[in-house]
C-alpha atoms as a PDB file:
ATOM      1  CA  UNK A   1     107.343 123.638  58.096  1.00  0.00           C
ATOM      2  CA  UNK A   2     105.757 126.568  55.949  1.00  0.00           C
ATOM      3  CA  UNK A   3     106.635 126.896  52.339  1.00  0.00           C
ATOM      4  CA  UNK A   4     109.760 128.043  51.549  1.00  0.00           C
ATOM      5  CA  UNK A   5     110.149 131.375  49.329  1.00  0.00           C
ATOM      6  CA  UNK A   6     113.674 130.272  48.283  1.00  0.00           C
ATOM      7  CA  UNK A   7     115.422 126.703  47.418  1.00  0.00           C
ATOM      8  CA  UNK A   8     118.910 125.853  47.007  1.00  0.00           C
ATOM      9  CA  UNK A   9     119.840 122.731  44.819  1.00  0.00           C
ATOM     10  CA  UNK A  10     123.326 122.622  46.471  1.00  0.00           C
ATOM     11  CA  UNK A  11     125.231 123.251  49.997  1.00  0.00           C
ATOM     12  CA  UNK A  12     128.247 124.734  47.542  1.00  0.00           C
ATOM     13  CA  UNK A  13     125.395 127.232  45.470  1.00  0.00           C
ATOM     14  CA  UNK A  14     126.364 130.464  46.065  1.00  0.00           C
ATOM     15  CA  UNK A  15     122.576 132.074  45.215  1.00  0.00           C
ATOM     16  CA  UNK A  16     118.818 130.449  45.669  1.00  0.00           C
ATOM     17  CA  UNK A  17     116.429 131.018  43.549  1.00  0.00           C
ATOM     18  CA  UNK A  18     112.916 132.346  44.426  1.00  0.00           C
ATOM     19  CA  UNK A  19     110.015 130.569  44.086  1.00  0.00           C
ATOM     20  CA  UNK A  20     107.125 132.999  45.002  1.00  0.00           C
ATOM     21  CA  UNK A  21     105.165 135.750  43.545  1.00  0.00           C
ATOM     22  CA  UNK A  22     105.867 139.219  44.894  1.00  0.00           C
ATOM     23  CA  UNK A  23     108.675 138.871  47.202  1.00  0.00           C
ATOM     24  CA  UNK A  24     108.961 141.718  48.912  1.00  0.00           C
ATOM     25  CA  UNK A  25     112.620 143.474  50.381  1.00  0.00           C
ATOM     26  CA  UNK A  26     112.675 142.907  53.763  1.00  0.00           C
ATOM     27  CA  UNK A  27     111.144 139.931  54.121  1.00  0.00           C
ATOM     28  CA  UNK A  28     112.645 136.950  56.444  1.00  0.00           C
ATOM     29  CA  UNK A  29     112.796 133.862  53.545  1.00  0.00           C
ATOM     30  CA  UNK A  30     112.412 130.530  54.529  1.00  0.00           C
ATOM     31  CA  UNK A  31     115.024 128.916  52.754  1.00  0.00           C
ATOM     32  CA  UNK A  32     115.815 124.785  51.547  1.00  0.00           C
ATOM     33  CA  UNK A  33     118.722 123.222  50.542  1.00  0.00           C
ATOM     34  CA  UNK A  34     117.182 120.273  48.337  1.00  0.00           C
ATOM     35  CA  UNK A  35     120.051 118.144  48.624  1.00  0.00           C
ATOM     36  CA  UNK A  36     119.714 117.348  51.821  1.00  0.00           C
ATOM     37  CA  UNK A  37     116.244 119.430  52.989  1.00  0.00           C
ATOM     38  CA  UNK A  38     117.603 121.628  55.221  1.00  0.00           C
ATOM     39  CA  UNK A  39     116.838 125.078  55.916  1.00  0.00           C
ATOM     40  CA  UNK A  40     118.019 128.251  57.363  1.00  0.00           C
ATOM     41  CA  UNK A  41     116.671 131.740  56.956  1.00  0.00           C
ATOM     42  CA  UNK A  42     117.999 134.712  54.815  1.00  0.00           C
ATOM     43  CA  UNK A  43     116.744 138.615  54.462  1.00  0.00           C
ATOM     44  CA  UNK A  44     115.203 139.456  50.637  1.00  0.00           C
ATOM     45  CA  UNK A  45     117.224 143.182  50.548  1.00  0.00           C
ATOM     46  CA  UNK A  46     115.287 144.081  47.347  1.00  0.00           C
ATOM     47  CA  UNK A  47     112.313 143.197  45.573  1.00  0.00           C
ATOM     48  CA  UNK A  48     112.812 139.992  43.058  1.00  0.00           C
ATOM     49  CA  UNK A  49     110.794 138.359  41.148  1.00  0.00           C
ATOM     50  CA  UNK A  50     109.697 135.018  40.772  1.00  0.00           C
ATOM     51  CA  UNK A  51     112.772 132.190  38.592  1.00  0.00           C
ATOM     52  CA  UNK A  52     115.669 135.156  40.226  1.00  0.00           C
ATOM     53  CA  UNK A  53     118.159 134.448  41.976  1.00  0.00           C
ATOM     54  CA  UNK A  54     119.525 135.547  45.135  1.00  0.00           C
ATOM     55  CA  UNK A  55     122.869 135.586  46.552  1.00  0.00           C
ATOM     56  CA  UNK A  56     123.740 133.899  49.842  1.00  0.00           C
ATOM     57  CA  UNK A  57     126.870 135.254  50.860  1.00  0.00           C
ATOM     58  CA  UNK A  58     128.565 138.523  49.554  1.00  0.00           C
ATOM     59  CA  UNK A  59     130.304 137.779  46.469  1.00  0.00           C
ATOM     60  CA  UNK A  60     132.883 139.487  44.875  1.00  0.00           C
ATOM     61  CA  UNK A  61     133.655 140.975  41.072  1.00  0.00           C
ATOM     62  CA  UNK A  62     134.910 138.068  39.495  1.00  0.00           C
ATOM     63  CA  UNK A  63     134.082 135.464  41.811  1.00  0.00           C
ATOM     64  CA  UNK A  64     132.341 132.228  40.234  1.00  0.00           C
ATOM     65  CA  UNK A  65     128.187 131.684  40.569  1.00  0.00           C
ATOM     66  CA  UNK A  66     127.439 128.403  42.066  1.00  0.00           C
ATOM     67  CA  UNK A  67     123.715 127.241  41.041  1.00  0.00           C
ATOM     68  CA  UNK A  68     123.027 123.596  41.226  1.00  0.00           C
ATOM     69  CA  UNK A  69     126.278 122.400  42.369  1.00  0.00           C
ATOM     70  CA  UNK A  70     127.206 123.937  38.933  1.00  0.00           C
ATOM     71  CA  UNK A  71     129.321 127.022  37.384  1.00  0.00           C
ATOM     72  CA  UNK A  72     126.746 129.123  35.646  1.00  0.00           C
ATOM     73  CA  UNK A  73     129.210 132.335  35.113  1.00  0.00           C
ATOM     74  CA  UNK A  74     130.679 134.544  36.885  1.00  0.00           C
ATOM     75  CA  UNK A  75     130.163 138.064  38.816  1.00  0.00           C
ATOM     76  CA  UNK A  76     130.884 141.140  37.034  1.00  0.00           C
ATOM     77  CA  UNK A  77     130.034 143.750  39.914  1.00  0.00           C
ATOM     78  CA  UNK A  78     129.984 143.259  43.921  1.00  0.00           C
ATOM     79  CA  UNK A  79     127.081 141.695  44.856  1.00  0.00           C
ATOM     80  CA  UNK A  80     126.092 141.536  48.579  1.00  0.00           C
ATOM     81  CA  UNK A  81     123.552 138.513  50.690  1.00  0.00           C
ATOM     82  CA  UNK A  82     120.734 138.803  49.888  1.00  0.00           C
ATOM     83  CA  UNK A  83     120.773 140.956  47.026  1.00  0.00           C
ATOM     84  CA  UNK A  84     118.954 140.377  43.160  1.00  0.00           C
ATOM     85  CA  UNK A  85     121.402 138.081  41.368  1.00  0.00           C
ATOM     86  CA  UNK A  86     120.362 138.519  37.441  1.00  0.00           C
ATOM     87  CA  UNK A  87     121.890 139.773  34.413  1.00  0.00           C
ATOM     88  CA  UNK A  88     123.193 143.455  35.519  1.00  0.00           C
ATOM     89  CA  UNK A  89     125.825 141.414  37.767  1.00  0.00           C
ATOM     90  CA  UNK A  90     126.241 137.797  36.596  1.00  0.00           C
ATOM     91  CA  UNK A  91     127.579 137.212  32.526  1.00  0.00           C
ATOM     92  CA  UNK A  92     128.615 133.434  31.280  1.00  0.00           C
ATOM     93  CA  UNK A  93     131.832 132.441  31.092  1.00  0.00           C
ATOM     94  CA  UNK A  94     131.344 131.023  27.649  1.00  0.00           C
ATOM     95  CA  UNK A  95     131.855 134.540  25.414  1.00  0.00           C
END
C-alpha cells in the first residue's frame, strides 16, 4: 500500500485529517481508518494544509464533528466531502 495522505481515527469520524505537505485540490487521497486499517479513497476539493481536516461526507449547519470517535464541536456553515474543515466552519460547543 502507498502512504496515505489522510487518516481517520474512527469509522463514526465525520472528517480525516491530512497528513502531507502540499495537498493539492483534486487529488485522489489514499485514505486509513486506524481503528481497524482500512482504506478507501476520497477527492481533496481544495487545497489544505498539513494537521486540517477534511470532511467525509457532506455535513450540515449544525450537525456535530466527529474526530477520534469524539465530539470536537459542531458545524456552523454547510460543509460538503471533501472540503477544508477548519475554523471558518467548525466552532466548540463549549462557549
Amino acid at each position: 500500500m502507498s502512504q496515505p495522505q489522510l487518516l481517520v481515527h474512527d469509522a463514526k469520524d465525520t472528517v480525516g485529517v491530512v497528513v502531507v505537505e502540499d495537498l493539492k485540490a483534486g487529488t485522489d487521497m489514499l485514505c486509513v481508518v486506524t481503528h481497524d486499517n482500512s482504506d478507501f479513497r476520497l477527492k481533496a476539493e481544495q487545497d489544505i494544509p498539513i494537521g486540517h481536516k477534511v470532511a467525509l461526507r457532506d455535513i450540515k449547519s449544525g450537525d456535530t464533528i466527529w474526530k477520534y470517535g469524539q465530539d470536537i464541536g459542531k458545524a456552523v456553515a454547510d460543509i460538503r466531502k471533501g472540503f477544508h474543515v477548519h475554523t471558518q466552519n467548525v466552532k466548540t460547543k463549549r462557549w
